[in-house]
C-alpha atoms as a PDB file:
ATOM      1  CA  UNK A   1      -6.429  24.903 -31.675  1.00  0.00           C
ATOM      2  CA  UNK A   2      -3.713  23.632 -29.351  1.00  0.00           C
ATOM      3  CA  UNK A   3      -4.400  20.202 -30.301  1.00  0.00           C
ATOM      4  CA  UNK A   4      -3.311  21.001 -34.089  1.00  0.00           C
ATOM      5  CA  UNK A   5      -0.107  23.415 -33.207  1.00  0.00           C
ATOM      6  CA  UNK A   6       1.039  20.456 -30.980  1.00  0.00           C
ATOM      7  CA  UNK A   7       0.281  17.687 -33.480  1.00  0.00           C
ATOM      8  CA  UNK A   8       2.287  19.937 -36.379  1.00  0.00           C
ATOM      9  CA  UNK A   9       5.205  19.966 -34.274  1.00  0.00           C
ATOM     10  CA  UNK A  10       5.104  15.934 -33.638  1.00  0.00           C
ATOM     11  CA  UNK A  11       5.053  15.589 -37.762  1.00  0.00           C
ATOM     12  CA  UNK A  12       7.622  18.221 -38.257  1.00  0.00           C
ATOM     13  CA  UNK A  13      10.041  16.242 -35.188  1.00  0.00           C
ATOM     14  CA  UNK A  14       9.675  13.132 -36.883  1.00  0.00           C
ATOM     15  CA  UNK A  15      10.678  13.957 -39.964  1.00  0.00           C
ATOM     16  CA  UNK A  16      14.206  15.202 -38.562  1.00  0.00           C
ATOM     17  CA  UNK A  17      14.423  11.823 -37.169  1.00  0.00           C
ATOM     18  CA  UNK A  18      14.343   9.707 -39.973  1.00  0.00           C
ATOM     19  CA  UNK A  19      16.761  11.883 -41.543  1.00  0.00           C
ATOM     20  CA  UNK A  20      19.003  11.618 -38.930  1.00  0.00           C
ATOM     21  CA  UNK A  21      18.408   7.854 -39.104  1.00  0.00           C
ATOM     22  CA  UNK A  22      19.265   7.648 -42.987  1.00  0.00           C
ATOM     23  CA  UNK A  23      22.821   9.378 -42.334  1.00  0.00           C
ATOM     24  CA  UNK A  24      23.076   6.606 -39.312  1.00  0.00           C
ATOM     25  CA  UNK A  25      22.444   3.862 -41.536  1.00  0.00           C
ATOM     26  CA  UNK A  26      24.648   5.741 -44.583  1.00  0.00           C
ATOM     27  CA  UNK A  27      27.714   5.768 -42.185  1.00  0.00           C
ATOM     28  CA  UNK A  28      27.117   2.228 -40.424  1.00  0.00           C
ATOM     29  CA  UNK A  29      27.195   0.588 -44.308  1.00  0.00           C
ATOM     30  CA  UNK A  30      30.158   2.734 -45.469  1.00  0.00           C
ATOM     31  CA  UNK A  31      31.805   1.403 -41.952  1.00  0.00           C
ATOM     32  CA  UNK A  32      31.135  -2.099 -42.596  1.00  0.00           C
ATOM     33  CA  UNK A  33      32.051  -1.931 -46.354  1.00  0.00           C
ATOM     34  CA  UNK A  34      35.840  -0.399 -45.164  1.00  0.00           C
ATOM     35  CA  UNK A  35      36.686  -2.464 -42.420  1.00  0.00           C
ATOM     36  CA  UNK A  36      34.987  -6.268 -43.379  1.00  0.00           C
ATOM     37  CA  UNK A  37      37.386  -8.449 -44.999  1.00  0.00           C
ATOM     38  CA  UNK A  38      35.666 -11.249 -47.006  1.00  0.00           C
ATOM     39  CA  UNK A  39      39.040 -13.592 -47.346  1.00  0.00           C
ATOM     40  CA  UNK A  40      39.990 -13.270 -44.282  1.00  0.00           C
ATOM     41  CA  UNK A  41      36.560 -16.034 -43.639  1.00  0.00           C
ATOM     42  CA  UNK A  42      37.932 -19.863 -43.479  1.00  0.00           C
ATOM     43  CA  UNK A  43      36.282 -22.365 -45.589  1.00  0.00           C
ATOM     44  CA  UNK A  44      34.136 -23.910 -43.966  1.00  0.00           C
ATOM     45  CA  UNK A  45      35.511 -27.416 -43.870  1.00  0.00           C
ATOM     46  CA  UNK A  46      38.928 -26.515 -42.788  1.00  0.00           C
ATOM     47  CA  UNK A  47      39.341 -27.231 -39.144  1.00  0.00           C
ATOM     48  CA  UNK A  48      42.000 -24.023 -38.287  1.00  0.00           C
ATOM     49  CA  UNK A  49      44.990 -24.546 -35.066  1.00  0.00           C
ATOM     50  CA  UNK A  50      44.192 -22.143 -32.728  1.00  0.00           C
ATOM     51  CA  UNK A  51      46.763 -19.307 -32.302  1.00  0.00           C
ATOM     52  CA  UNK A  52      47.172 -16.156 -29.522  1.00  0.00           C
ATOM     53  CA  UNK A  53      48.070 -13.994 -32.287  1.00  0.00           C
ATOM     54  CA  UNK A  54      46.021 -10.634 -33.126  1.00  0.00           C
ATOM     55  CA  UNK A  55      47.502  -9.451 -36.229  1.00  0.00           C
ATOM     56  CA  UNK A  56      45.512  -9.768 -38.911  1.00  0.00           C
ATOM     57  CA  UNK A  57      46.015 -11.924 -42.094  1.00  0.00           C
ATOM     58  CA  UNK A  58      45.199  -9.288 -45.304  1.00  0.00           C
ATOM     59  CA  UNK A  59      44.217 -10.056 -48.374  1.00  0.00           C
ATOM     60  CA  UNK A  60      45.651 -12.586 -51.372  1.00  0.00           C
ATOM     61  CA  UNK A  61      44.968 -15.492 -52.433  1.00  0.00           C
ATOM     62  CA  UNK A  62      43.810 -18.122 -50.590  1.00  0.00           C
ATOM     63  CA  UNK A  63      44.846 -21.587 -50.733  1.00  0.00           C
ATOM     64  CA  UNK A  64      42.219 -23.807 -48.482  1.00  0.00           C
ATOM     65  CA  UNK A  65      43.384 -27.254 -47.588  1.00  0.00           C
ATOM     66  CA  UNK A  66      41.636 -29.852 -45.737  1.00  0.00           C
ATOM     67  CA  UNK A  67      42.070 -33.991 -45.643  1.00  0.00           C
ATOM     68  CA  UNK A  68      39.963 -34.365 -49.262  1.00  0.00           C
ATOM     69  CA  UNK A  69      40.956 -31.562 -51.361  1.00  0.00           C
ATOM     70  CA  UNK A  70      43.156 -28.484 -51.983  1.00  0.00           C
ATOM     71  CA  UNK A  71      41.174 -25.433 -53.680  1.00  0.00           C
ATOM     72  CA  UNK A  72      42.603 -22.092 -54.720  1.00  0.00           C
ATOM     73  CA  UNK A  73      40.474 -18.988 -54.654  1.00  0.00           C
ATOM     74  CA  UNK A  74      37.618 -21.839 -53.663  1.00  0.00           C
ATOM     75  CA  UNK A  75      38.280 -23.901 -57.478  1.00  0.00           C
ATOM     76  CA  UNK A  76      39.091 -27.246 -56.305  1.00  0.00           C
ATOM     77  CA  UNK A  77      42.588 -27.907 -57.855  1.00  0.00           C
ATOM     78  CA  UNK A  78      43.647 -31.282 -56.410  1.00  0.00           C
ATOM     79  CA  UNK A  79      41.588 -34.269 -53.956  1.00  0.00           C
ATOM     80  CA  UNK A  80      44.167 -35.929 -52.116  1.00  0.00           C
ATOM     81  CA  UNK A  81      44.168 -39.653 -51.426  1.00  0.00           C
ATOM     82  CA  UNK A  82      44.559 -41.828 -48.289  1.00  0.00           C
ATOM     83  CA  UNK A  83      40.989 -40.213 -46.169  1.00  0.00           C
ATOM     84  CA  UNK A  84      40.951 -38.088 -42.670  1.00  0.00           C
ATOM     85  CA  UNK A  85      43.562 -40.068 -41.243  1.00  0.00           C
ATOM     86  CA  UNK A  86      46.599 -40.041 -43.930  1.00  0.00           C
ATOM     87  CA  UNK A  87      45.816 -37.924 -46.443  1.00  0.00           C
ATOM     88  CA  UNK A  88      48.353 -37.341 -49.141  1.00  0.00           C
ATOM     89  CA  UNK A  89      49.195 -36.262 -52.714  1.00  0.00           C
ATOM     90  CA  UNK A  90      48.603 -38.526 -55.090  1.00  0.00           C
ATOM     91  CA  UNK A  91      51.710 -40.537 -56.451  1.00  0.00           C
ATOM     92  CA  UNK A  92      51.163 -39.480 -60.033  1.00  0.00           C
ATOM     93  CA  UNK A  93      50.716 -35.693 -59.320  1.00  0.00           C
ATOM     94  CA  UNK A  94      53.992 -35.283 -57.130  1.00  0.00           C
ATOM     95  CA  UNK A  95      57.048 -34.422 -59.306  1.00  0.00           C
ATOM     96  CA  UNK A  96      60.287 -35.575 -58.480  1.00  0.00           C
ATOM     97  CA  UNK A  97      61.450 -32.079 -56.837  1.00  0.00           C
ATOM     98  CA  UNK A  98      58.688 -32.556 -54.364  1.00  0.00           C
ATOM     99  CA  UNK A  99      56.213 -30.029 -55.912  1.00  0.00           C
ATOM    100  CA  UNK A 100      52.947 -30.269 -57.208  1.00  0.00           C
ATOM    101  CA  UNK A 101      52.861 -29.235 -60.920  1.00  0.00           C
ATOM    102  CA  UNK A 102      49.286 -28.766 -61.260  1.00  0.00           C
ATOM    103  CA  UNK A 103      48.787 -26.669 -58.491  1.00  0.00           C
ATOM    104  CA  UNK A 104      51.495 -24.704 -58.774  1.00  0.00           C
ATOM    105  CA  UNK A 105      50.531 -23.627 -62.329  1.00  0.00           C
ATOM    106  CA  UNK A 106      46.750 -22.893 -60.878  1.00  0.00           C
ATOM    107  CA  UNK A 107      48.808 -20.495 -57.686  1.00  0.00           C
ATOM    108  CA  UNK A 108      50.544 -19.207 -61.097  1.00  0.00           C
ATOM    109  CA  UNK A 109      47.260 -18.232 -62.852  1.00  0.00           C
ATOM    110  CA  UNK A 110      45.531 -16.918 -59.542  1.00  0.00           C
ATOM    111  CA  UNK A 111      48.818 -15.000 -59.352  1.00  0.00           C
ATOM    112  CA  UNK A 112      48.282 -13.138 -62.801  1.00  0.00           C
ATOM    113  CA  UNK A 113      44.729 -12.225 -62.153  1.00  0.00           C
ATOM    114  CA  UNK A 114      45.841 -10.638 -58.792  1.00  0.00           C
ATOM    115  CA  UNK A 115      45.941  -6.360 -59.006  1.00  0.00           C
ATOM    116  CA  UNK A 116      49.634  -4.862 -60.047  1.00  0.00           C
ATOM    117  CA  UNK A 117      50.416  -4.181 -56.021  1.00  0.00           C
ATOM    118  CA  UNK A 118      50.792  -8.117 -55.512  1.00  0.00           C
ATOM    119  CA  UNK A 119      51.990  -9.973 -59.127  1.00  0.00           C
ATOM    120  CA  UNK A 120      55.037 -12.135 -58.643  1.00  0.00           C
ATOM    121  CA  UNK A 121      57.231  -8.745 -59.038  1.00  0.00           C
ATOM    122  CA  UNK A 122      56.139  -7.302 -55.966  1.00  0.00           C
ATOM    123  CA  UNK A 123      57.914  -8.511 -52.828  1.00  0.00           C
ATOM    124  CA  UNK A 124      54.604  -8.215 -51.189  1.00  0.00           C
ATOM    125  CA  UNK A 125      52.972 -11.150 -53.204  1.00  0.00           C
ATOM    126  CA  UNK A 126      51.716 -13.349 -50.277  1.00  0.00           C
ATOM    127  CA  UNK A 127      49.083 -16.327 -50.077  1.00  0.00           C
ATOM    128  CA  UNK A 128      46.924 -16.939 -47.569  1.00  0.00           C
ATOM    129  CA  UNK A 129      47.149 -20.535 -46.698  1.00  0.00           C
ATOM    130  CA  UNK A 130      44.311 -22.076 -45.151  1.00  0.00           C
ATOM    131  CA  UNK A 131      45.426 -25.709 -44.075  1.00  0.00           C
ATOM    132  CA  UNK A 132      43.229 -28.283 -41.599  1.00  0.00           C
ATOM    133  CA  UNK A 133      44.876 -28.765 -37.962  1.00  0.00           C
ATOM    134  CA  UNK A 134      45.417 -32.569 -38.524  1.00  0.00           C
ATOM    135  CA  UNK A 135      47.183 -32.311 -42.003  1.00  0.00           C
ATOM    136  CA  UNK A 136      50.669 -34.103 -41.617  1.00  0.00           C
ATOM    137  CA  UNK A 137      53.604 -31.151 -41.811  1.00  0.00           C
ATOM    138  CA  UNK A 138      54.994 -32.896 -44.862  1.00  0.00           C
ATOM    139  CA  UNK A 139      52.142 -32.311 -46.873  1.00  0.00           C
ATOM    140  CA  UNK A 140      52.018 -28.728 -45.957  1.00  0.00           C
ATOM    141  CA  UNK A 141      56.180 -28.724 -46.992  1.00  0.00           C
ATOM    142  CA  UNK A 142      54.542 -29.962 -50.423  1.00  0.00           C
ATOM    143  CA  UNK A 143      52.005 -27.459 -50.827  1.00  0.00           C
ATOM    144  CA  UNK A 144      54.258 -24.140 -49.334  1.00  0.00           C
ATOM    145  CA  UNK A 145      57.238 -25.372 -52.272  1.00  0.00           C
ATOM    146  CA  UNK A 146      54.825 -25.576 -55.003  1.00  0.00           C
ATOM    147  CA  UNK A 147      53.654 -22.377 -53.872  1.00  0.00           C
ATOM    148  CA  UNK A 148      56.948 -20.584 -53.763  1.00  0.00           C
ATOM    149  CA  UNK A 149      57.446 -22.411 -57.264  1.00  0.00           C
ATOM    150  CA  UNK A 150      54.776 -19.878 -58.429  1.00  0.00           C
ATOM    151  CA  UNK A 151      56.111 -16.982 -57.035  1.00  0.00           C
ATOM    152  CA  UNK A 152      54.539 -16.328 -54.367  1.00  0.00           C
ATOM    153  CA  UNK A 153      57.058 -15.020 -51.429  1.00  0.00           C
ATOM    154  CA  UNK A 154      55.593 -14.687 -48.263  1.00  0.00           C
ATOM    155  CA  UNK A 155      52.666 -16.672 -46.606  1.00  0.00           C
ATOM    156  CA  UNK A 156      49.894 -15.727 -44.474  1.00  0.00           C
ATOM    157  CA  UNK A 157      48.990 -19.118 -42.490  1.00  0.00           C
ATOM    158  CA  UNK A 158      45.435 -18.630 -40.987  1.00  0.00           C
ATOM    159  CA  UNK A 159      44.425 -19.684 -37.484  1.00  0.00           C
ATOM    160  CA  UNK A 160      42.144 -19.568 -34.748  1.00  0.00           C
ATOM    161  CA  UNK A 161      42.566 -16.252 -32.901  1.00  0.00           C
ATOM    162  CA  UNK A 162      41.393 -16.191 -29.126  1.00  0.00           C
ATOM    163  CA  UNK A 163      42.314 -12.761 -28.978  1.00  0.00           C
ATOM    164  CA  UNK A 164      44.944 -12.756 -26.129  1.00  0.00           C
END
């Protein structure tokens, strides 16, 4: 008799604890799904300088740059000539006011499709630039101009955080 009073309160327990397991998992998801920030990842062949800031970058869109290539949104726009060690834009895509036509209409389009809160009217309308460590500073000039050709206003340069 005692063995089937204890063994209906064992069933009855456990059932309280997967409940109380479902709301655990129900608030650890809704958690995640808040505070992760999918842009905010670096493309994974874009080597990023290493920075002691901890403010974080936000949301836009994200121009990724490395020594081959220049994507927006991850579409590859542009491949740059000259390899690791000099890469550069190619003669024929560089106007003569130092931008870069094509991917300045492409920051343009990228631009449209972004929600009302960051079109080119809104002051807040920032890119998140994404540019390898070894890049020479004049082809970053390049890329930043076109950019602000687009309308885009403020830039959010990634790096490595170390958190200090």
């Amino acid at each position: 008799m005692k063995r089937r009073e204890r063994r209906r309160r064992i069933e009855s327990s456990q059932e309280l604890i997967i409940t109380s397991m479902v709301d655990m998992f129900t608030l650890l998801l809704t958690f995640l799904l808040n505070f992760v920030n999918p842009s905010s990842s670096s493309a994974d062949d874009v080597l990023l300088p290493d920075s002691t800031s901890v403010e974080a970058v936000g949301t836009g869109v994200v121009l990724a740059v490395n020594a081959e290539k220049v994507t927006v949104d991850g579409q590859v726009i542009l491949t740059l000539e000259g390899g690791p060690t000099d890469p550069r834009v190619p003669t024929g895509d560089l106007s003569a006011d130092g931008t870069i036509p094509e991917l300045a209409a492409a920051l343009a389009r990228a631009l449209d499709n972004q929600p009302v809160a960051t079109s080119s009217d809104s002051p807040d309308a920032s890119l998140v630039v994404q540019c390898d460590r070894s890049l020479p500073y004049a082809l970053v000039s390049e890329l930043l101009l076109s950019a602000r050709g687009a309308g885009f206003h403020h830039f959010r340069l990634v790096v490595n955080g170390s958190g200090g």
